[in-house]
Protein backbone atom coordinates (compact mmCIF):
# COMPACT_ATOMS: atom_id res chain seq x y z
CA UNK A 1 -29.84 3.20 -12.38
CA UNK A 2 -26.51 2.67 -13.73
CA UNK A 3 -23.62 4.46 -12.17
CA UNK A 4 -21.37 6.81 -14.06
CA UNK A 5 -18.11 5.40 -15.14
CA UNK A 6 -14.63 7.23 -14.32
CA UNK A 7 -12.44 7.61 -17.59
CA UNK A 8 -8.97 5.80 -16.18
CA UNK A 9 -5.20 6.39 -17.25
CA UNK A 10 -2.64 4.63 -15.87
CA UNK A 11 0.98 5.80 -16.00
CA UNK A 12 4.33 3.03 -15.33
CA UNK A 13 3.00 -0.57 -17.05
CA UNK A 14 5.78 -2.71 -14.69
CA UNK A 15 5.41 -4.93 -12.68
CA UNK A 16 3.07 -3.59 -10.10
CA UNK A 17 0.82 -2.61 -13.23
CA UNK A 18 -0.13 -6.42 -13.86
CA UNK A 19 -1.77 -6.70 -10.24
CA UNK A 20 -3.77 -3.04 -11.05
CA UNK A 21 -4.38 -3.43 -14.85
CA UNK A 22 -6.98 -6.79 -14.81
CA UNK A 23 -9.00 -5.07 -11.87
CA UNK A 24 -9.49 -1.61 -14.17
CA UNK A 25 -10.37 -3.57 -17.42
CA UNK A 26 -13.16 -5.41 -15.64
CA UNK A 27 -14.61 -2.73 -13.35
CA UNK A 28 -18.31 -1.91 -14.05
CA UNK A 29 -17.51 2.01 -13.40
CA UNK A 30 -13.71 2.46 -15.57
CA UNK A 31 -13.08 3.13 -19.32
CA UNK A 32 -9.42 2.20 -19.30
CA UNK A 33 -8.24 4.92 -21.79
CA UNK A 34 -4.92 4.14 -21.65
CA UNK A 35 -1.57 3.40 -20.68
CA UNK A 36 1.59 5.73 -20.52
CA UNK A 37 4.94 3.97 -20.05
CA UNK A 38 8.54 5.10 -21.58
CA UNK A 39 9.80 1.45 -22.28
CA UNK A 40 9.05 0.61 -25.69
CA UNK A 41 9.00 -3.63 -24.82
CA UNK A 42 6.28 -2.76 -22.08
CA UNK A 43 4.53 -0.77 -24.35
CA UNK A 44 4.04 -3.74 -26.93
CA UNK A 45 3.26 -6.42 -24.02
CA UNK A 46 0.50 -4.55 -22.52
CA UNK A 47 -0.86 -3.62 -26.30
CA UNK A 48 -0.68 -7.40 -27.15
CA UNK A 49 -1.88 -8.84 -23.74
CA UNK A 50 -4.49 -6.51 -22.95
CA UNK A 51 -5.43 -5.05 -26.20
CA UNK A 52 -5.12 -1.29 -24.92
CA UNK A 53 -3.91 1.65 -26.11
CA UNK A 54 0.07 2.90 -25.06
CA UNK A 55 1.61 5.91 -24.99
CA UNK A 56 5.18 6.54 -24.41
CA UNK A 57 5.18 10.03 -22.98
CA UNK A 58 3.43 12.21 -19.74
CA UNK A 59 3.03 14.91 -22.91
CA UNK A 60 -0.08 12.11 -24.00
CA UNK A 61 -1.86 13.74 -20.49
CA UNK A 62 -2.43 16.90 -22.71
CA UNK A 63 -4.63 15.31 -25.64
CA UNK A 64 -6.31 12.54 -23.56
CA UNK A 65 -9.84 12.87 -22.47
CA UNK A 66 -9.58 11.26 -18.50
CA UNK A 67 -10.66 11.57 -15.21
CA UNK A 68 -8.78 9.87 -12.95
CA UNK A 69 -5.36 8.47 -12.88
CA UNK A 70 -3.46 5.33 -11.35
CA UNK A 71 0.59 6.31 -11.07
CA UNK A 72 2.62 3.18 -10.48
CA UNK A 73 5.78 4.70 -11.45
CA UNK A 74 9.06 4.77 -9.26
CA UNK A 75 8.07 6.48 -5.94
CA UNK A 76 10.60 9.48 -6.74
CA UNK A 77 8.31 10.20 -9.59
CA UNK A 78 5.55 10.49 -7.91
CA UNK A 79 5.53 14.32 -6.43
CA UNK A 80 5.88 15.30 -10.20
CA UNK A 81 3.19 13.78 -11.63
CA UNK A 82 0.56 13.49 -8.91
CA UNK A 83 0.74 17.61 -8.02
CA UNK A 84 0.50 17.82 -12.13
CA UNK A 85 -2.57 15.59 -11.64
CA UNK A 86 -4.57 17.09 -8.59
CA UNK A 87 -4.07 20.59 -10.07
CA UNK A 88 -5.48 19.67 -13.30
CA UNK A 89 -8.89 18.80 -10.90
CA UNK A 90 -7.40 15.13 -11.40
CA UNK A 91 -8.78 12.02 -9.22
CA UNK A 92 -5.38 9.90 -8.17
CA UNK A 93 -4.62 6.70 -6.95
CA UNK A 94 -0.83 6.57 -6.36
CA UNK A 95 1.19 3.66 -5.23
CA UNK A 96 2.86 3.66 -2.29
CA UNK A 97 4.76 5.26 -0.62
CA UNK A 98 3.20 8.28 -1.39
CA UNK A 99 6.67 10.68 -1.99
CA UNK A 100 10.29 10.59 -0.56
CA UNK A 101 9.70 13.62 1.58
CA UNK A 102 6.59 13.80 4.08
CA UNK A 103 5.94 18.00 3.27
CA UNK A 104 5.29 16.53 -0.46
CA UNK A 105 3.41 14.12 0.49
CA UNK A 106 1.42 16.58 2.96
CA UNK A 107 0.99 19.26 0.43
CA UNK A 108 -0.70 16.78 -2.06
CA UNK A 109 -3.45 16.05 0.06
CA UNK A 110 -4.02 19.76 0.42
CA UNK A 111 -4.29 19.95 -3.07
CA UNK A 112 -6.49 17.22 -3.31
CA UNK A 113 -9.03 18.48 -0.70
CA UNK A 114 -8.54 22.24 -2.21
CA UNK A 115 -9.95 20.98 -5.81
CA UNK A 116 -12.37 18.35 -4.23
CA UNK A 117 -10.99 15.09 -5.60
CA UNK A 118 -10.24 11.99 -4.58
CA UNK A 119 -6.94 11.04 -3.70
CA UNK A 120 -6.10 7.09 -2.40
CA UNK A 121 -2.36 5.29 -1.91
CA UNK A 122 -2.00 1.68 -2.96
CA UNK A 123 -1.94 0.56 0.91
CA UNK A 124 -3.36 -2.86 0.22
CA UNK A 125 -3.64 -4.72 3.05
CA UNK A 126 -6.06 -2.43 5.04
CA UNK A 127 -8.14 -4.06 2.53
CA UNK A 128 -7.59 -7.41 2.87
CA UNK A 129 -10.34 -9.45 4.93
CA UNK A 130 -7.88 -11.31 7.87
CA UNK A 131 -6.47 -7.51 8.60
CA UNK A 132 -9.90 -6.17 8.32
CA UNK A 133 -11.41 -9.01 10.66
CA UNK A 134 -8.38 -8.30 13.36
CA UNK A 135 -9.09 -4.61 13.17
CA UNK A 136 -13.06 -5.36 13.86
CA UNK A 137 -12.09 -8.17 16.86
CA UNK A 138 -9.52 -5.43 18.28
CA UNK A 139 -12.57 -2.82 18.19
CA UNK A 140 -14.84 -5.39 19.70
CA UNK A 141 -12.23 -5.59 23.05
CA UNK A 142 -13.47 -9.14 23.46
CA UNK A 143 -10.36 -10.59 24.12
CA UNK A 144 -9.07 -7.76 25.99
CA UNK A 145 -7.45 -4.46 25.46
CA UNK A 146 -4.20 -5.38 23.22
CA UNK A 147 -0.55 -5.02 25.82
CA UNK A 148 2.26 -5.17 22.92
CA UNK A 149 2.16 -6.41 19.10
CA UNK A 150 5.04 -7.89 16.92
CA UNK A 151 4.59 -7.75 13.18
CA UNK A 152 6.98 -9.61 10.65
CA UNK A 153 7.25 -9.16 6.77
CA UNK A 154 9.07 -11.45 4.97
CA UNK A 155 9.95 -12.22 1.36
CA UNK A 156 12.70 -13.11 -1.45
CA UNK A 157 12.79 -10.18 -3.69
CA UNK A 158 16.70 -9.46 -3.93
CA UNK A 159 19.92 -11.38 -3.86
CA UNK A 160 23.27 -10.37 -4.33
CA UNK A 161 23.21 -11.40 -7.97
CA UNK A 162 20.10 -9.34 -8.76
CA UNK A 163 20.01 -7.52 -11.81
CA UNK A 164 20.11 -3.49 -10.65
CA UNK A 165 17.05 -1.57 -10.88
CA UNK A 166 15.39 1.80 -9.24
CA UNK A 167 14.05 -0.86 -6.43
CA UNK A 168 17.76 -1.75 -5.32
CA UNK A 169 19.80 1.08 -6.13
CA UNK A 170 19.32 5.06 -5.00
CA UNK A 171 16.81 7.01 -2.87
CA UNK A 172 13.48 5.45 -2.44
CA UNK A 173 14.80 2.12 -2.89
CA UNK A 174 15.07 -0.60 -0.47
CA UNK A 175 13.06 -2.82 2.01
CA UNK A 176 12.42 0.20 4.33
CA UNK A 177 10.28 2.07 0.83
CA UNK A 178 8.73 -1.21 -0.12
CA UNK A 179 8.09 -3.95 2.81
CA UNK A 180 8.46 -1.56 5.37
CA UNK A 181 5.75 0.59 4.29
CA UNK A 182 2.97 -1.83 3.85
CA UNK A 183 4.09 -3.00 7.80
CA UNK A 184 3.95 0.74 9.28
CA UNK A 185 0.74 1.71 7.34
CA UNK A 186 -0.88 -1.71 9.13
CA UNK A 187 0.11 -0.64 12.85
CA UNK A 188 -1.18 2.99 11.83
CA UNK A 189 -4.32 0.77 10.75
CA UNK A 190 -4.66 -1.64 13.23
CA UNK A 191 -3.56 1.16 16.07
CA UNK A 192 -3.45 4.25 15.57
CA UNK A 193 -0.89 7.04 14.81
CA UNK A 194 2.54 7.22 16.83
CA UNK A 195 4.51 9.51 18.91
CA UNK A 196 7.39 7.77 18.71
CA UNK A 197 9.58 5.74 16.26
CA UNK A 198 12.84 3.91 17.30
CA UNK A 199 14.79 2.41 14.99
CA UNK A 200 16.00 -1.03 16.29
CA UNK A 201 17.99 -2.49 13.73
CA UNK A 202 18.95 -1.68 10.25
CA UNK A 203 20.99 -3.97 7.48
CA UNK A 204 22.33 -3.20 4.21
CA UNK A 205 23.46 -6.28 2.48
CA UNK A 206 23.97 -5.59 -1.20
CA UNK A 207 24.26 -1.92 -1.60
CA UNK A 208 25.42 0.35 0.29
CA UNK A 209 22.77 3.16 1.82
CA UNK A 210 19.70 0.30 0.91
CA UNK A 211 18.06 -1.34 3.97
CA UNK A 212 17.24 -5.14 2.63
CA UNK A 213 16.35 -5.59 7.25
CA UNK A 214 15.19 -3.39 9.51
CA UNK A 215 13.19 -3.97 12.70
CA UNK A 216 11.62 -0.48 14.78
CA UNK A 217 9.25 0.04 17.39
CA UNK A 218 6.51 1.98 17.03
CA UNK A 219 4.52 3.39 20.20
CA UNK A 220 1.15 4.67 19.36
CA UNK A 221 -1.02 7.27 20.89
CA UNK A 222 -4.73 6.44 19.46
CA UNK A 223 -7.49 4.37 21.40
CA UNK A 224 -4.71 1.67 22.11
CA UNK A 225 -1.67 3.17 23.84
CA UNK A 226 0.93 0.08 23.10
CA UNK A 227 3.98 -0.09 21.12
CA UNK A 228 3.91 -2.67 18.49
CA UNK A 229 7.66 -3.95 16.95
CA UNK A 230 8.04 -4.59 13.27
CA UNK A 231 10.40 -6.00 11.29
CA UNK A 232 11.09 -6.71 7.60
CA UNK A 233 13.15 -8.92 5.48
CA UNK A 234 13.00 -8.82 1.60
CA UNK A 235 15.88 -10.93 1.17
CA UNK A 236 14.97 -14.48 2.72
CA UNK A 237 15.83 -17.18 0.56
CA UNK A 238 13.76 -19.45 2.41
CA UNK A 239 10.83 -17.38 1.73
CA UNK A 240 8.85 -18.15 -1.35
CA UNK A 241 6.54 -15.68 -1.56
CA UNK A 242 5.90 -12.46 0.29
CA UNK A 243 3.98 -13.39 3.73
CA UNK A 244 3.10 -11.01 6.61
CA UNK A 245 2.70 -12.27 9.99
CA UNK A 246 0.62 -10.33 13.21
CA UNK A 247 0.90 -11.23 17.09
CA UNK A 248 -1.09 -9.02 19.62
CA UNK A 249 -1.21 -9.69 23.41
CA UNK A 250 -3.85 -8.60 25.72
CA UNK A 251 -4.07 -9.95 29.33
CA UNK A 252 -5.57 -12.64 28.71
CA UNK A 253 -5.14 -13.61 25.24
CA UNK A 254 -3.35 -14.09 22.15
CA UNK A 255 -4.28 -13.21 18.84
CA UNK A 256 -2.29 -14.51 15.72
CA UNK A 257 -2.41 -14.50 12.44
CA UNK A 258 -0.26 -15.43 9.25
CA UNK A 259 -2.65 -13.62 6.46
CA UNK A 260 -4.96 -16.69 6.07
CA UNK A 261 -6.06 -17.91 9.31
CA UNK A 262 -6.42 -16.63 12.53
CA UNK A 263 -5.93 -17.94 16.12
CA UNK A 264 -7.27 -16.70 19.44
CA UNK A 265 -5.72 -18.48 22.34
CA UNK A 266 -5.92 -17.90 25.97
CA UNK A 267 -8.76 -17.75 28.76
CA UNK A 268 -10.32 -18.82 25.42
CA UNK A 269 -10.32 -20.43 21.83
CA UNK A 270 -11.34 -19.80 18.56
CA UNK A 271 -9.83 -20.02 14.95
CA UNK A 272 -11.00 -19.00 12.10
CA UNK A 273 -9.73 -18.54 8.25
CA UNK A 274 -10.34 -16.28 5.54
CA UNK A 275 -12.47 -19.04 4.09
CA UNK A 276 -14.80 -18.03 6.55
CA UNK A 277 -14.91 -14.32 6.25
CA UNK A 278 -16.57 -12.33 3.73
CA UNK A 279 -14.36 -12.64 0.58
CA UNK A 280 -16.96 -11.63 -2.16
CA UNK A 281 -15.61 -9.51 -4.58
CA UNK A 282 -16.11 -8.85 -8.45
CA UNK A 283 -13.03 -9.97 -9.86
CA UNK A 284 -10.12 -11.92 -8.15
CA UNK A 285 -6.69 -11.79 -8.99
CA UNK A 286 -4.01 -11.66 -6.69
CA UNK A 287 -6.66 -11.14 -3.60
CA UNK A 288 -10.00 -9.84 -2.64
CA UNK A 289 -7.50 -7.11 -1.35
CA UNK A 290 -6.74 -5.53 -4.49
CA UNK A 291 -10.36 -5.38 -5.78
CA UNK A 292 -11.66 -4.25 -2.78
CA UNK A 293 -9.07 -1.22 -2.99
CA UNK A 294 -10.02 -0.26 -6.67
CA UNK A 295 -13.83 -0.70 -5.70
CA UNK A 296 -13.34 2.10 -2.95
CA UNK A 297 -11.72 4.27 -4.77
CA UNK A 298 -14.17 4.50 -7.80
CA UNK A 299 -16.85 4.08 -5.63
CA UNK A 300 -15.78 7.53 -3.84
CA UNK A 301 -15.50 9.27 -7.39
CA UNK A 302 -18.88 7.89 -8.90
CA UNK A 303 -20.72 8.76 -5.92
CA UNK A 304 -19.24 11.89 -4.98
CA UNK A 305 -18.85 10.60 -1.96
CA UNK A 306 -14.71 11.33 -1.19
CA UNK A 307 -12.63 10.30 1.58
CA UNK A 308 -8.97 10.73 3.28
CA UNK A 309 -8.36 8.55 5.52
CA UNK A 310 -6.08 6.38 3.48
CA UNK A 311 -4.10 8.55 1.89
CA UNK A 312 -3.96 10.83 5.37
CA UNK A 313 -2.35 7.69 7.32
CA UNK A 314 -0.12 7.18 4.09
CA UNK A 315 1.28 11.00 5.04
CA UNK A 316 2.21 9.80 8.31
CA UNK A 317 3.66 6.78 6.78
CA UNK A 318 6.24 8.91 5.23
CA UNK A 319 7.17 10.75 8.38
CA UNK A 320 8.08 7.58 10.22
CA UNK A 321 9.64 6.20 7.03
CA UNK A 322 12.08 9.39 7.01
CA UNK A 323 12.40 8.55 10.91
CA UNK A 324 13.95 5.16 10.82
CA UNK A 325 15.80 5.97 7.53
CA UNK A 326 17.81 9.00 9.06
CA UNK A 327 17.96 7.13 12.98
CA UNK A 328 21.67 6.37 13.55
CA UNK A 329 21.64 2.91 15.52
């Protein structure tokens, strides 16, 4: 029998909206009705690339027949449109981080689970299979219970001659709101929530009041009681592309990984890549991450079958964003 499909808008076609916008033309279970985007240049790229239709204003949301929505706008947008969303019985996928201000971000969920729909933030790497696999070995406790964890994000996204845009410039910009993020919501994953958030290091290199470094230490309270340091760079010139690196110790072993392979060392040995995991998916783009994110969140509208946990961890992101943005070193 074949599933029901969920009619799709998605609102912001930039950047991020290339990595989303293959995976919702080619899912069995979405009718991409449309995309909503202000900038008129956008709005004839995506119409000539992808052959969809464009709208240039949230006022389209009144006249257009839909069921879910993915908003990859600006993350000060977001609390706007998503409450608009839920309240109109809306399913949303929203990309992270969720809002600017945790309360937002906690009183969207509410109105999520108050009109039954499904509500997911674009916190990719819980998906991917290397993060998934350390998650399952960690659960396993065959290497021991994990002592301390260092995690490292690194990339080359702005220099000082970068052309100024809503991702270097204002509130909700910076390394902390982009980098950062994905690195907290992986400890959460990996560990657990926190009790306590200490702000190590911050740097501002190009604009004043936007973290490009940071480094924090995060001590959780779930199963594992450990405090994992992380630290983010978007502004390595030696970097070529965005790479995220994981080291956990237990007492008797140590358990890397660099995103495609990973190494247990210690009392004993064993490495592995993603090569040999499970990396089936329908459609691959940028990773089996990203499909594997849009699969779960149309799977839990088509079979009524919704879930929190994602966007629930993603509220909790927010608090210890607000944390190491407003610690004075």
């Amino acid at each position: 029998m074949k599933k029901k499909t969920s009619k799709c808008i998605l609102i912001g076609g930039g950047r991020i909206a290339l990595s989303h916008l293959p995976h919702l033309i080619c899912h069995p279970n979405v009718e991409l009705v449309g995309v909503i985007e202000p900038n008129f240049m956008l709005r004839f790229m995506l119409r000539k690339i992808f052959r969809i239709n464009t709208f240039s204003s949230l006022k389209s949301l009144e006249r257009l027949n839909f069921d879910s929505a993915f908003v990859l706008t600006p993350p000060k947008l977001h609390y706007f449109i998503a409450k608009q969303l839920l309240n109109s019985g809306k399913h949303v996928f929203i990309e992270k981080p969720m809002t600017l201000n945790p309360s937002e971000s906690a009183e969207l969920l509410e109105i999520s689970k108050k009109n039954n729909t499904q509500f997911s933030c674009g916190y990719v790497y819980r998906y991917h299979p290397i993060f998934k696999e350390i998650k399952r070995i960690l659960g396993e406790n065959k290497y021991g219970y994990p002592l301390s964890c260092k995690i490292s994000m690194r990339g080359n996204v702005v220099a000082s001659d970068s052309p100024k845009s809503w991702r270097n410039v204002g509130k909700g910009s910076g390394c902390l709101y982009d980098y950062g993020c994905h690195v907290i919501d992986l400890s959460i994953f990996l560990f657990g929530k926190t009790e306590s958030v200490v702000c190590l290091s911050k740097e501002e290199l190009y604009q004043q009041g936007v973290i490009d470094r940071f480094s924090a230490e995060l001590n959780h309270t779930g199963l594992f009681k450990l405090s994992s340091k992380i630290t983010c760079d978007w502004s390595d010139e030696n970097v070529r592309k965005a790479g995220i690196e994981i080291e956990i110790k237990t007492k008797s072993h140590n358990i890397y990984s660099d995103g495609q392979k990973i190494t247990i060392s210690g009392e004993s040995f064993n490495s592995y890549s993603i090569r040999d995991l499970d990396t089936d998916v329908s459609f691959y783009l940028r990773g089996e991450e990203f499909q594997n994110q849009t699969d779960d969140f149309f799977e839990s509208i088509v079979d009524c079958n919704l879930n929190y946990l994602n966007v629930e961890d993603a509220v909790f992101v927010d608090e210890v964003i607000l944390q190491i943005y407003e610690q004075v070193i």
